[in-house]
N, C-alpha and C. Protein backbone atom coordinates (compact mmCIF):
# COMPACT_ATOMS: atom_id res chain seq x y z
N UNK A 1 42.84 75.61 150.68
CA UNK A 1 42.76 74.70 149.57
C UNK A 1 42.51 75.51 148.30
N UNK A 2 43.00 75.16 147.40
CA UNK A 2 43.12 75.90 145.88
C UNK A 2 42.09 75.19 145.08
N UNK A 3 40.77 75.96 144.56
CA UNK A 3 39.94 75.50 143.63
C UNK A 3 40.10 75.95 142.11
N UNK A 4 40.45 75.08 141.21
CA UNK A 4 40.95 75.44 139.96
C UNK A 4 39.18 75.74 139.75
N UNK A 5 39.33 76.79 138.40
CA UNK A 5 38.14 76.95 137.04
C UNK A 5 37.73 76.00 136.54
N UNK A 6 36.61 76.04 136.24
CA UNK A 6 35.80 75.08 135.22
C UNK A 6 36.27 75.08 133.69
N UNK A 7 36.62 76.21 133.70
CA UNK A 7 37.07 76.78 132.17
C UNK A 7 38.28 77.19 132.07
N UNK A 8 38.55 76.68 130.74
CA UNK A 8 39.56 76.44 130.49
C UNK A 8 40.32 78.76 130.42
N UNK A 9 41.10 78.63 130.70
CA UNK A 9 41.79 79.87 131.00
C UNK A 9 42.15 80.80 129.32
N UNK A 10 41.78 80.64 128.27
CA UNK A 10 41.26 80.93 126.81
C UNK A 10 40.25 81.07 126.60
N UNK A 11 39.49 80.73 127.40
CA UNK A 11 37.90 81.14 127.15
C UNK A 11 37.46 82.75 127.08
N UNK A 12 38.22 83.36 128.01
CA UNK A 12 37.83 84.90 127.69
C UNK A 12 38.47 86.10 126.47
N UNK A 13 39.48 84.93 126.20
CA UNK A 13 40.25 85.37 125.23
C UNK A 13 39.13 84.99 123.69
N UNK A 14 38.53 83.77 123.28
CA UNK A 14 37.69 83.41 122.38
C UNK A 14 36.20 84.10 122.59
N UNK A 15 36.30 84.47 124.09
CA UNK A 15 34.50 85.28 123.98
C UNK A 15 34.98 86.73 123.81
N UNK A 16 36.09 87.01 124.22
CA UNK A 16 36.52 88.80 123.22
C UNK A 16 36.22 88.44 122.02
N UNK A 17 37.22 87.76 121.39
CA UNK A 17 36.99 87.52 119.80
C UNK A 17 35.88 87.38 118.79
N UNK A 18 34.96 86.48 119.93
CA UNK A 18 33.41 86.44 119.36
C UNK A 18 32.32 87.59 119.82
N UNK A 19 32.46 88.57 120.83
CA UNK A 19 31.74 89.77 120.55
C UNK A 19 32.55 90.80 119.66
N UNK A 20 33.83 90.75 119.37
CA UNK A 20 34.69 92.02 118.43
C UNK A 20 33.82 91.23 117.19
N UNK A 21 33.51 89.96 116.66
CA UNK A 21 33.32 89.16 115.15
C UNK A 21 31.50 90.29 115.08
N UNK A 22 30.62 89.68 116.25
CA UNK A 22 29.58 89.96 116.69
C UNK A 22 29.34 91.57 115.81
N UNK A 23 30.30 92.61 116.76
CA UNK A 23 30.04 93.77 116.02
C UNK A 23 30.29 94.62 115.10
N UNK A 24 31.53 93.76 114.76
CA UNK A 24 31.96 93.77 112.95
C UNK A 24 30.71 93.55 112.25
N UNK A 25 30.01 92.17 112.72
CA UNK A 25 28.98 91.96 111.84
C UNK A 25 28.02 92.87 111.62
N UNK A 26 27.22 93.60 112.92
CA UNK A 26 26.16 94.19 113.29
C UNK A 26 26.84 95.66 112.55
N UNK A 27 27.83 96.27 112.64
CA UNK A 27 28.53 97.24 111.69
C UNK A 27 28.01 97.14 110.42
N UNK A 28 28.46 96.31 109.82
CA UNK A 28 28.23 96.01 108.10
C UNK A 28 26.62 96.72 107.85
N UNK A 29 26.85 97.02 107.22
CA UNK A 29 25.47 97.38 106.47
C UNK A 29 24.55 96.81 106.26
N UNK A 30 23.23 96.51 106.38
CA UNK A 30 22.43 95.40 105.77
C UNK A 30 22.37 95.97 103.88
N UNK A 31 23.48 96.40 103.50
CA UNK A 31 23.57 96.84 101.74
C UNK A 31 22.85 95.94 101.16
N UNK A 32 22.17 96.62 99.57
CA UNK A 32 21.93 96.04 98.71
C UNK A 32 22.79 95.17 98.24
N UNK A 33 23.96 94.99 98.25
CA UNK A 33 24.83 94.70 97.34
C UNK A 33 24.82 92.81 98.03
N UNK A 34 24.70 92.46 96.75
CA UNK A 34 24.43 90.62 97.38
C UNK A 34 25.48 90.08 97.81
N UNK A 35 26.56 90.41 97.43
CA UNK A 35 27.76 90.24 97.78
C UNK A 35 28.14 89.94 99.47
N UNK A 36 27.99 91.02 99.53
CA UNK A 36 27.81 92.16 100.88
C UNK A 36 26.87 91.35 102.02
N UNK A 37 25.65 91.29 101.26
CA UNK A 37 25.12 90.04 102.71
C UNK A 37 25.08 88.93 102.29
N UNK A 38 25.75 88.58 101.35
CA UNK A 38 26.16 87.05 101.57
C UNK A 38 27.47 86.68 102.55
N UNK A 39 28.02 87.37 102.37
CA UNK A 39 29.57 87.61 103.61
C UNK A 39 29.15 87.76 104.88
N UNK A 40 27.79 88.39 104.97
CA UNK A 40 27.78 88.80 106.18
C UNK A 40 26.40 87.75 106.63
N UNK A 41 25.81 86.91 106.00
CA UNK A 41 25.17 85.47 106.54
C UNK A 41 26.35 84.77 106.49
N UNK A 42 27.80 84.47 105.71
CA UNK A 42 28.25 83.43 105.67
C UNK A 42 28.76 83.70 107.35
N UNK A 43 29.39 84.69 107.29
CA UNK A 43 29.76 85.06 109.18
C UNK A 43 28.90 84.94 109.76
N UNK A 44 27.88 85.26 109.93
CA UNK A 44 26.85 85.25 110.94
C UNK A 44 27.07 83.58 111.37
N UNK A 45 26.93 82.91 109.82
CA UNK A 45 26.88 81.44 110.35
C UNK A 45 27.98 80.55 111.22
N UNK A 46 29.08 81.25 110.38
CA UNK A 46 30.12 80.31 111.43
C UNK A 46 30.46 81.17 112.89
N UNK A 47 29.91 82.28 113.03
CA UNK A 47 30.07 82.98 114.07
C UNK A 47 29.25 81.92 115.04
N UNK A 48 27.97 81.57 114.91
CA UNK A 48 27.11 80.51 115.60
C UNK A 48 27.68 79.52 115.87
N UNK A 49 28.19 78.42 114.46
CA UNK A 49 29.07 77.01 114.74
C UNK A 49 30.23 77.25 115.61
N UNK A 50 30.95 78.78 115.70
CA UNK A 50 31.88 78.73 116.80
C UNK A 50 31.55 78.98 118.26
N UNK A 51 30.76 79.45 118.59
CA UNK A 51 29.78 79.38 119.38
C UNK A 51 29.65 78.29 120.17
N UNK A 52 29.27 77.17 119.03
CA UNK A 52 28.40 76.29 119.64
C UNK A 52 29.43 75.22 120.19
N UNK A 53 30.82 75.45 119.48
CA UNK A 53 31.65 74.72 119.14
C UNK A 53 32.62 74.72 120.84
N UNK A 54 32.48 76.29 121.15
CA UNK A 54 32.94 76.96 122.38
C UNK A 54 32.25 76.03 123.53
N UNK A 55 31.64 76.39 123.17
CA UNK A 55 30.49 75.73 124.31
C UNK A 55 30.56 74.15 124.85
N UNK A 56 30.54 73.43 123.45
CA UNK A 56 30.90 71.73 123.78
C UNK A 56 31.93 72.20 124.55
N UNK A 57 33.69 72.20 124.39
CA UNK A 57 34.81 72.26 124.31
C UNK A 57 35.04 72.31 126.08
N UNK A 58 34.58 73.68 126.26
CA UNK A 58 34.16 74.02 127.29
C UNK A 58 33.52 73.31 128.28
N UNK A 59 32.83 72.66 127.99
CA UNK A 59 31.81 71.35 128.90
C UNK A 59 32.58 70.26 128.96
N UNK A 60 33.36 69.80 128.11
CA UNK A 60 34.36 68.33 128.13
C UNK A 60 35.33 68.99 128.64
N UNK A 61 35.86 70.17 129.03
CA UNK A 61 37.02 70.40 129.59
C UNK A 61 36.58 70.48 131.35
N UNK A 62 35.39 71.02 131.45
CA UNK A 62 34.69 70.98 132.63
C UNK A 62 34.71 69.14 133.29
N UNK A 63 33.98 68.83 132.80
CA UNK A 63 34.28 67.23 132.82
C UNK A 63 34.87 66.36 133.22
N UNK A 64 36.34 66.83 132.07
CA UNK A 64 37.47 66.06 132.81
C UNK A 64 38.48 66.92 133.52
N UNK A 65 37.84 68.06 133.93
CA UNK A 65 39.16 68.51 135.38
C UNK A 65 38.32 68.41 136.16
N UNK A 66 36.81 67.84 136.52
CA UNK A 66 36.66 67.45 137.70
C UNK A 66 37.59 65.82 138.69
N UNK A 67 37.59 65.03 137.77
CA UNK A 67 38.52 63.63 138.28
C UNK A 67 39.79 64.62 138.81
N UNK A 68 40.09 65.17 138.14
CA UNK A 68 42.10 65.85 138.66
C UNK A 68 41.69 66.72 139.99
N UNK A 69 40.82 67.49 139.40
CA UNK A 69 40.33 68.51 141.11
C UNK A 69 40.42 67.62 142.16
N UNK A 70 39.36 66.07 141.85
CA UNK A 70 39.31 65.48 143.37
C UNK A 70 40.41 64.93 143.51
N UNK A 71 40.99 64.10 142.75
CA UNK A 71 42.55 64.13 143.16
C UNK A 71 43.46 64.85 143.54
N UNK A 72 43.51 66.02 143.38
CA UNK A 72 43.97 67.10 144.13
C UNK A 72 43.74 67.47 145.41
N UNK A 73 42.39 67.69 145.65
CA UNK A 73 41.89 67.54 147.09
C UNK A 73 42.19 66.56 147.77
N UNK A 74 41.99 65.35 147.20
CA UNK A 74 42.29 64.39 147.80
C UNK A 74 43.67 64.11 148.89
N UNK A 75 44.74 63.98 147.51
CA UNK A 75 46.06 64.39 148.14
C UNK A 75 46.37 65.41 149.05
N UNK A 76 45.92 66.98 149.03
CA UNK A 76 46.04 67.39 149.98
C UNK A 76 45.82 67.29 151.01
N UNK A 77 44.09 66.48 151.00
CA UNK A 77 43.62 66.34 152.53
C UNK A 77 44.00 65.07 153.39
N UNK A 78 44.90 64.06 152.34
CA UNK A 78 45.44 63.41 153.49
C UNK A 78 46.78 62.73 152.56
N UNK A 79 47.87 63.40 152.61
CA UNK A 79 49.11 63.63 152.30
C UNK A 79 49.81 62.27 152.09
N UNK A 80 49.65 61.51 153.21
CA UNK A 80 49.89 60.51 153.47
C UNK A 80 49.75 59.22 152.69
N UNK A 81 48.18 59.42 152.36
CA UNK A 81 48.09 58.34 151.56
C UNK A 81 48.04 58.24 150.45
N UNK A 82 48.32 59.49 149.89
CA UNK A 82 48.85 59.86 148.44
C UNK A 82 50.79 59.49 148.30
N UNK A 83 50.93 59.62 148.89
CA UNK A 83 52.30 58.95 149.18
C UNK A 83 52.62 57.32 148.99
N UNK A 84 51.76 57.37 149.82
CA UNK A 84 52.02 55.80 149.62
C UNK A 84 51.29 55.11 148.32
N UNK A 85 49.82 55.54 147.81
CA UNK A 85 49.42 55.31 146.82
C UNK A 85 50.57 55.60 145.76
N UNK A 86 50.87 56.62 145.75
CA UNK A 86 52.43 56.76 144.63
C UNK A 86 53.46 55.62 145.06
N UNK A 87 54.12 55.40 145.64
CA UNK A 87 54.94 54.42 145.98
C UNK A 87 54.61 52.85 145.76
N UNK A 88 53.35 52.56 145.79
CA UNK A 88 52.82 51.60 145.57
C UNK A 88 52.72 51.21 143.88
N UNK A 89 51.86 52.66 143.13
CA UNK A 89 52.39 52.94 141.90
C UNK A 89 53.53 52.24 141.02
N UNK A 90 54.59 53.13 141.97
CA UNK A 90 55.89 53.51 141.99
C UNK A 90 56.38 52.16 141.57
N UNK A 91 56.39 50.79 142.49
CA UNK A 91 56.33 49.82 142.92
C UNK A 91 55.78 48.88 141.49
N UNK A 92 54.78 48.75 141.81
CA UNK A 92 54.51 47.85 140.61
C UNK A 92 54.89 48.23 139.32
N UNK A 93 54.81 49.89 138.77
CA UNK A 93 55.67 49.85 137.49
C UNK A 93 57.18 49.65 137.16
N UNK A 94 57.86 49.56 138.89
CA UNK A 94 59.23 49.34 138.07
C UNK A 94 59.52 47.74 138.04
N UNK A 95 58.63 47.02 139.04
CA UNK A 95 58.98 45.57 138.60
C UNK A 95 58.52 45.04 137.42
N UNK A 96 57.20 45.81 137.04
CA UNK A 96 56.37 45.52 135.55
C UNK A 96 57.82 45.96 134.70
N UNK A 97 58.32 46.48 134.72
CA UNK A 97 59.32 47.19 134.06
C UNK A 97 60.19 46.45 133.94
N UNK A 98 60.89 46.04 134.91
CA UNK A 98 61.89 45.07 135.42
C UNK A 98 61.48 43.89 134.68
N UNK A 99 61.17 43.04 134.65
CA UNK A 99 59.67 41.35 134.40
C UNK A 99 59.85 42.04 132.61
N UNK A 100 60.16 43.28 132.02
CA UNK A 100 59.76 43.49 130.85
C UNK A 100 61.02 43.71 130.17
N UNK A 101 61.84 43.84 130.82
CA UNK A 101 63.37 43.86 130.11
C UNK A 101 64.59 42.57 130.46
N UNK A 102 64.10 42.07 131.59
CA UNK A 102 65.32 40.75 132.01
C UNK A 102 63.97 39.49 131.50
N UNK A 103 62.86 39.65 131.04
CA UNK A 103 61.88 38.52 130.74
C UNK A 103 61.86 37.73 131.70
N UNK A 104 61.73 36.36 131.76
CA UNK A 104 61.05 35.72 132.97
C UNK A 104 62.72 34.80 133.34
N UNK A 105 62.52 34.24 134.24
CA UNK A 105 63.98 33.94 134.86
C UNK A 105 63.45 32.02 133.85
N UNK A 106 64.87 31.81 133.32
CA UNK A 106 64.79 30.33 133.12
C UNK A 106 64.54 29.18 134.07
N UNK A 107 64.48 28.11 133.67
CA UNK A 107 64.25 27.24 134.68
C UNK A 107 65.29 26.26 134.50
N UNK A 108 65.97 25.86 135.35
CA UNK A 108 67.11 24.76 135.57
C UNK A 108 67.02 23.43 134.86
N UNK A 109 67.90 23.12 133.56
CA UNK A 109 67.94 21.82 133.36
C UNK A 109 67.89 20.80 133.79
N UNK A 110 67.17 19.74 133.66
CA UNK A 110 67.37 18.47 134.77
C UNK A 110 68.47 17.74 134.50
């Protein structure tokens, strides 16, 4: 049986990015120059809000691939009735479908 990640498969790609930001920052100089650490609090700060931002994103993606995982399992572990649950599916959307394009059948003049 195949167990997907919790996380989303970009995640290691955005936590490179946020330790390369990390030691850009820690690089910079703590300079006199106000300039200079004002750039380098304004980063510091959104370095955090992305962070934090990672983190939610990450947790709601966790979240909702648990429902698909058990459906996944599900179907595998009994083939059968994923089949027929589809067909059944299958079934009511094409008559919903049907009922939605010929509308309802008339009724006979007296």
């Amino acid at each position: 049986m195949r167990d997907y990640p919790t996380a989303p498969r970009g995640t290691e790609a955005v936590e490179t990015l946020i330790s390369s930001v990390e030691e850009l920052i820690f690089l910079l100089p703590a300079a006199a120059d106000s300039e200079i650490g004002r750039l380098r609090a304004r980063a510091t700060n959104a370095l955090a809000a992305a962070k934090v931002a990672v983190a939610v994103n990450v947790a709601r993606a966790s979240e909702r691939a648990v429902p698909v995982a058990n459906a996944y399992n599900w179907a595998r572990k009994s083939p059968w009735s994923a089949l027929a649950a589809a067909a059944m599916l299958g079934l009511a959307l094409g008559f919903s479908a049907s009922r939605s394009v010929h509308g309802r059948p008339r009724r006979a003049s007296p």
